[in-house]
N, C-alpha and C. Protein backbone atom coordinates (compact mmCIF):
# COMPACT_ATOMS: atom_id res chain seq x y z
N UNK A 1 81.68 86.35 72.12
CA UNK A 1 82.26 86.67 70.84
C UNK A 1 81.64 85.76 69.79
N UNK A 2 80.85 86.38 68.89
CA UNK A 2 80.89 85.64 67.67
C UNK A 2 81.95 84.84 67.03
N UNK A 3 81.07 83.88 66.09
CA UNK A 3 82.09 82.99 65.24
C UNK A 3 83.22 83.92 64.32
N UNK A 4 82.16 84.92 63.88
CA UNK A 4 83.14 85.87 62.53
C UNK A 4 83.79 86.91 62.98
N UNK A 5 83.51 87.21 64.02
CA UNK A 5 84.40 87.95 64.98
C UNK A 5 85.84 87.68 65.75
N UNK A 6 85.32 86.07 65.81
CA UNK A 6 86.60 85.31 66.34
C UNK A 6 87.67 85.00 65.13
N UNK A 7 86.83 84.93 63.68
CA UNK A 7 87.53 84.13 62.30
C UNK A 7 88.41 85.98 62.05
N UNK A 8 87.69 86.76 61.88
CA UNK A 8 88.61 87.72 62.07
C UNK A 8 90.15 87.94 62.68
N UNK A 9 89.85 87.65 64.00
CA UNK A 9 91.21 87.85 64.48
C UNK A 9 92.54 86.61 65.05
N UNK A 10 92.23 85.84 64.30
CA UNK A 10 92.91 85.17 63.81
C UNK A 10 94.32 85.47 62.93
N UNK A 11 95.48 84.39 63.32
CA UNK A 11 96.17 85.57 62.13
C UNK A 11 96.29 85.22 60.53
N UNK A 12 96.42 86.35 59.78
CA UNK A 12 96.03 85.80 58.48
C UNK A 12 96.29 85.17 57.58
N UNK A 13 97.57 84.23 57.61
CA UNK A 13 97.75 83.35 56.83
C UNK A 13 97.86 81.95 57.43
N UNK A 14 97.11 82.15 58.56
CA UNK A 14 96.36 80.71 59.29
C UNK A 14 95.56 80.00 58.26
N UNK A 15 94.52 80.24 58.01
CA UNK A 15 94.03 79.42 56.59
C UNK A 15 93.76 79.98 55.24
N UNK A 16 94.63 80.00 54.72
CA UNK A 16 95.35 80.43 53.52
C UNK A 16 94.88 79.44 52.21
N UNK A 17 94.63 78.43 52.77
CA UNK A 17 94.13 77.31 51.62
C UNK A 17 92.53 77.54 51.66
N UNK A 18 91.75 78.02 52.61
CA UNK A 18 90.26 78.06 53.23
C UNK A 18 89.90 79.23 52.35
N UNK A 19 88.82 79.22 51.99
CA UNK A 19 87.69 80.57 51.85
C UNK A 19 87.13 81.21 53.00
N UNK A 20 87.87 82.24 53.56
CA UNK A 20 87.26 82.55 54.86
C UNK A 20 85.94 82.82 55.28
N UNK A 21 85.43 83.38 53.97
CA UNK A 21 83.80 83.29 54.01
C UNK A 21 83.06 82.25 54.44
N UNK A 22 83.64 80.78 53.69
CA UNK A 22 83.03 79.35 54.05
C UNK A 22 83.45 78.78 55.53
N UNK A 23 84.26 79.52 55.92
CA UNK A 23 84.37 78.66 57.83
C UNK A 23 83.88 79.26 58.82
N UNK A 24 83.62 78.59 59.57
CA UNK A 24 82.66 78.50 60.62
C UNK A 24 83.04 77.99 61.78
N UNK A 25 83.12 78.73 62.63
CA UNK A 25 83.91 78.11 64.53
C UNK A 25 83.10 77.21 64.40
N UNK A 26 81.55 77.01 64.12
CA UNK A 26 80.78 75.71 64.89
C UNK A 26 80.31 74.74 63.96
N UNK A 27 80.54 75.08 62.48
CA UNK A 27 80.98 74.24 61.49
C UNK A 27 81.74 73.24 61.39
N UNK A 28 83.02 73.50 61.59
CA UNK A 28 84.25 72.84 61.47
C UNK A 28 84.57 72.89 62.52
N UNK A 29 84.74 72.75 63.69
CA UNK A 29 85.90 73.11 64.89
C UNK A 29 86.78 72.24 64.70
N UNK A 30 86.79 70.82 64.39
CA UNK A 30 88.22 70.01 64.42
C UNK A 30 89.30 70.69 63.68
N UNK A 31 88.78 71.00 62.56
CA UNK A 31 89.72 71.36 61.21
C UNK A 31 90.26 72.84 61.69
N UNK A 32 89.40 74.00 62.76
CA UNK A 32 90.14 75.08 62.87
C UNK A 32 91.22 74.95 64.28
N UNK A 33 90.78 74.19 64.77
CA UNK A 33 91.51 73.53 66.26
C UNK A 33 92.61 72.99 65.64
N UNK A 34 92.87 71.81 65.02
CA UNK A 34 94.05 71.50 64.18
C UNK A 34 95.08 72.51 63.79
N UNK A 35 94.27 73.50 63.13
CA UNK A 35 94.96 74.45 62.30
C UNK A 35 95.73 75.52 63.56
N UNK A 36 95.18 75.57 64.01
CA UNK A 36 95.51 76.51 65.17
C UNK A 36 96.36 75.35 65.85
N UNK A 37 96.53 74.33 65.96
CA UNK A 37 97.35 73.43 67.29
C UNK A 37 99.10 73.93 66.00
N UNK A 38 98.51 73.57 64.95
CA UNK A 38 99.81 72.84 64.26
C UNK A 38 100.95 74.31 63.51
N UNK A 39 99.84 75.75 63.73
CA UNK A 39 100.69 76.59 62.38
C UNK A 39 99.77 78.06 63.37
N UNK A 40 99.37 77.81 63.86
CA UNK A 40 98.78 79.08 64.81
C UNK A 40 100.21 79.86 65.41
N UNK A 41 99.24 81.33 66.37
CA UNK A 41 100.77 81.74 67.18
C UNK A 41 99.91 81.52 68.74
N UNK A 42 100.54 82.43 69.36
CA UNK A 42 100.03 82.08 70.93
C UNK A 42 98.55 82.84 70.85
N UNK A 43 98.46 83.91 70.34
CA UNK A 43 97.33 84.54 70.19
C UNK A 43 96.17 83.98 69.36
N UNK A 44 96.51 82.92 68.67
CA UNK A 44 95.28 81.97 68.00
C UNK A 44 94.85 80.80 68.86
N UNK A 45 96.18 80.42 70.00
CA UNK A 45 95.96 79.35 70.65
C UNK A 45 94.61 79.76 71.59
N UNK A 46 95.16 81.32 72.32
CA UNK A 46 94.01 81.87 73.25
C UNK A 46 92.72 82.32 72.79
N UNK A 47 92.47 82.61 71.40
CA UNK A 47 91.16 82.68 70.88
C UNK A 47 90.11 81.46 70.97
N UNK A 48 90.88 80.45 70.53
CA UNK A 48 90.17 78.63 70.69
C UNK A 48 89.89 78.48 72.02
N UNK A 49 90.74 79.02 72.31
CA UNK A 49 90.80 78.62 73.96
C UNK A 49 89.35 79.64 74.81
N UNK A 50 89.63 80.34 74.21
CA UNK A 50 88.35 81.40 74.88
C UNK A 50 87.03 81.48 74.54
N UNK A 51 87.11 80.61 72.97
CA UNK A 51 86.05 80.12 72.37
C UNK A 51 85.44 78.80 72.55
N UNK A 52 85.78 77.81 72.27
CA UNK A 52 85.76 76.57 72.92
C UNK A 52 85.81 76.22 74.25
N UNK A 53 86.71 76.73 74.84
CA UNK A 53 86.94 75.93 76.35
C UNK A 53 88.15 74.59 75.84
N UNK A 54 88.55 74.60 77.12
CA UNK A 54 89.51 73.83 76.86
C UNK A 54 89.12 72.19 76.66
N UNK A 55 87.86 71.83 77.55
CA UNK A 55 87.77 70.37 77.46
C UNK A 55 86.66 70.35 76.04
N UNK A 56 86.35 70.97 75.45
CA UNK A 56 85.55 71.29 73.88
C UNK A 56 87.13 70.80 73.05
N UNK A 57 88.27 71.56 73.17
CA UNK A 57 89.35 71.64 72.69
C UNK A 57 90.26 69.74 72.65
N UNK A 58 90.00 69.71 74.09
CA UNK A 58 90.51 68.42 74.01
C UNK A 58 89.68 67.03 73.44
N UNK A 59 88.39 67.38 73.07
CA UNK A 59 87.37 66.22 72.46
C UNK A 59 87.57 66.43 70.98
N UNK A 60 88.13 67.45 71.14
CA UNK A 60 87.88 67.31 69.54
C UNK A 60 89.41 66.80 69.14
N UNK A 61 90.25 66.71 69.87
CA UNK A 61 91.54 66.64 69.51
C UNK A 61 91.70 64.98 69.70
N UNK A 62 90.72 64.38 70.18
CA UNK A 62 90.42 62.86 70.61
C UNK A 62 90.29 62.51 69.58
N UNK A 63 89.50 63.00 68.90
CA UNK A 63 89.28 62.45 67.27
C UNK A 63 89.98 62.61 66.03
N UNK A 64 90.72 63.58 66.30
CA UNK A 64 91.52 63.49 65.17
C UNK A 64 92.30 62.44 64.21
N UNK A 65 93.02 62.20 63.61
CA UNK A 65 93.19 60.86 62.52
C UNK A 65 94.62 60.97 62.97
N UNK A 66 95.21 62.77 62.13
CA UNK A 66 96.62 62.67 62.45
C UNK A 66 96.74 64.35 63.17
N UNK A 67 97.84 63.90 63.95
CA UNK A 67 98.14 65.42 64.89
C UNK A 67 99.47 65.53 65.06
N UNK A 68 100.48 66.42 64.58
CA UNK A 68 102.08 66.82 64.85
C UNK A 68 102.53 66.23 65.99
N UNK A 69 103.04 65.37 66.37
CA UNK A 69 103.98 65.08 67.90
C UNK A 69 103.98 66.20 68.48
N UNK A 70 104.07 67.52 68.49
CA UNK A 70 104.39 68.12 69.35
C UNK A 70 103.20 68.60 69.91
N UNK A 71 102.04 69.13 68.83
CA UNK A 71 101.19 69.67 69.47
C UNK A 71 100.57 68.53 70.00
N UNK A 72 100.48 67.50 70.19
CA UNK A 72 99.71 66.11 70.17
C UNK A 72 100.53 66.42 72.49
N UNK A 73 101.87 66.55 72.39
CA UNK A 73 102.79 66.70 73.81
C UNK A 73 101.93 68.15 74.23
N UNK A 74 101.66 68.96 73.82
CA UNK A 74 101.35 70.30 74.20
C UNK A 74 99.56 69.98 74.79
N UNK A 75 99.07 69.33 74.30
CA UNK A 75 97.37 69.17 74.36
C UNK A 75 97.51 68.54 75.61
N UNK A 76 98.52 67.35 75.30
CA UNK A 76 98.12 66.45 76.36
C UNK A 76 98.85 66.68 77.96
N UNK A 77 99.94 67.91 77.87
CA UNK A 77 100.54 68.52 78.99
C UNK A 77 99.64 69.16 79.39
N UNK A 78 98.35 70.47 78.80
CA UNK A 78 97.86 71.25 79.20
C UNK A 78 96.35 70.86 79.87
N UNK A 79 96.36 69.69 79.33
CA UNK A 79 94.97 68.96 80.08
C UNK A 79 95.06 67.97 81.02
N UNK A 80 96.47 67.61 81.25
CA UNK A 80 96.57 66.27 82.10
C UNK A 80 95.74 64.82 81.46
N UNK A 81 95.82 65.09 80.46
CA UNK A 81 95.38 63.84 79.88
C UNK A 81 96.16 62.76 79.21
N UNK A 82 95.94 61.31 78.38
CA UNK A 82 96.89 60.45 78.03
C UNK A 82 97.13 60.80 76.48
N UNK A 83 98.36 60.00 76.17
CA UNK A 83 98.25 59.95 74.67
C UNK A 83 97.98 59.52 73.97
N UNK A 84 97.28 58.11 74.76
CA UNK A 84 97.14 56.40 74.35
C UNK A 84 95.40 56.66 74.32
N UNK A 85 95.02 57.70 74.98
CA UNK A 85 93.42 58.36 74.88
C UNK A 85 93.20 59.13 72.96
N UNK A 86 93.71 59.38 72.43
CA UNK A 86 93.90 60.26 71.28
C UNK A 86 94.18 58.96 70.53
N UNK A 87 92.92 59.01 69.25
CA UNK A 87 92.71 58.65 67.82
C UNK A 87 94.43 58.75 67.19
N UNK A 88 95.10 59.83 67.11
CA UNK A 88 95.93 60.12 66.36
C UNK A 88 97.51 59.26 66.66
N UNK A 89 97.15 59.02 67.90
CA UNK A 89 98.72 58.08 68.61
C UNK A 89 98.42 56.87 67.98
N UNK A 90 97.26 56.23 67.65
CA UNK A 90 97.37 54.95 67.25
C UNK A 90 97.68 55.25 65.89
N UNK A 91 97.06 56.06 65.38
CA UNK A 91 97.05 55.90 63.76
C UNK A 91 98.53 56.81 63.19
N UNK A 92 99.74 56.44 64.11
CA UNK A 92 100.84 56.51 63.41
C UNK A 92 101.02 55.83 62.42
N UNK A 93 102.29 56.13 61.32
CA UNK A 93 102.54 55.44 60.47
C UNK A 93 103.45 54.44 61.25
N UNK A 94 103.10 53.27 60.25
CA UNK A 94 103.60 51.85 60.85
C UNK A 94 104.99 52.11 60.19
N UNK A 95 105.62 52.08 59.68
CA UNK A 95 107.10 52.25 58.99
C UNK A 95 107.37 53.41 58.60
N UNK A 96 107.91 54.29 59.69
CA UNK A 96 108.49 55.47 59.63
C UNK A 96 109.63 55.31 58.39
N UNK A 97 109.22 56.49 57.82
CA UNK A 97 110.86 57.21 56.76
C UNK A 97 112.18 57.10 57.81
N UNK A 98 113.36 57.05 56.94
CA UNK A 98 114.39 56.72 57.60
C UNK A 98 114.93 58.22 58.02
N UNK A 99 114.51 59.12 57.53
CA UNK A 99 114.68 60.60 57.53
C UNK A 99 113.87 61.14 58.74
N UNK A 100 112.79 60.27 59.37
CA UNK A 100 112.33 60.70 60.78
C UNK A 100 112.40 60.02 61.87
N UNK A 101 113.21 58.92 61.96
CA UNK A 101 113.30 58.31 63.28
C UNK A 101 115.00 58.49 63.63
């Protein structure tokens, strides 16, 4: 499957802020992997997934800065991997709002 084939079926107010013309599966993958971990449905999860591969999926999710707690639990259930391995567990905020802990 092509890149624009895959950006197609996607669902469509997945990137809503993006120019769909300007993205690119092999352009960007962190930024569409993100997008898809954090606001995707199950059917965007399996496109990445069928496109990437899953351990493509999990390197890029290594690098990330910041990643939702949950999908951050979901990555790291589906790969058997750590959390203390992922960029994004360290770079929590040091003084949580009193409205999220």
């Amino acid at each position: 499957m092509s890149s624009r084939e895959c950006l197609r079926k996607f669902t469509p107010n997945l990137f809503w802020d993006a120019d769909p013309s300007l993205l690119s599966m092999d352009a960007s993958p962190a930024y569409i992997i993100q997008r898809v971990l954090e606001y995707g449905q199950m059917n965007d999860w399996l496109l990445i997934n069928q496109y990437y591969g899953l351990d493509r999926i999990v390197e890029e999710c290594k690098q990330l800065r910041t990643l939702d707690p949950v999908c951050l639990s979901f990555i790291t259930t589906i790969s058997h991997t750590k959390e203390e391995d992922y960029r994004c567990y360290h770079f929590r905020q040091f003084c949580p709002t009193p409205w999220n802990s």
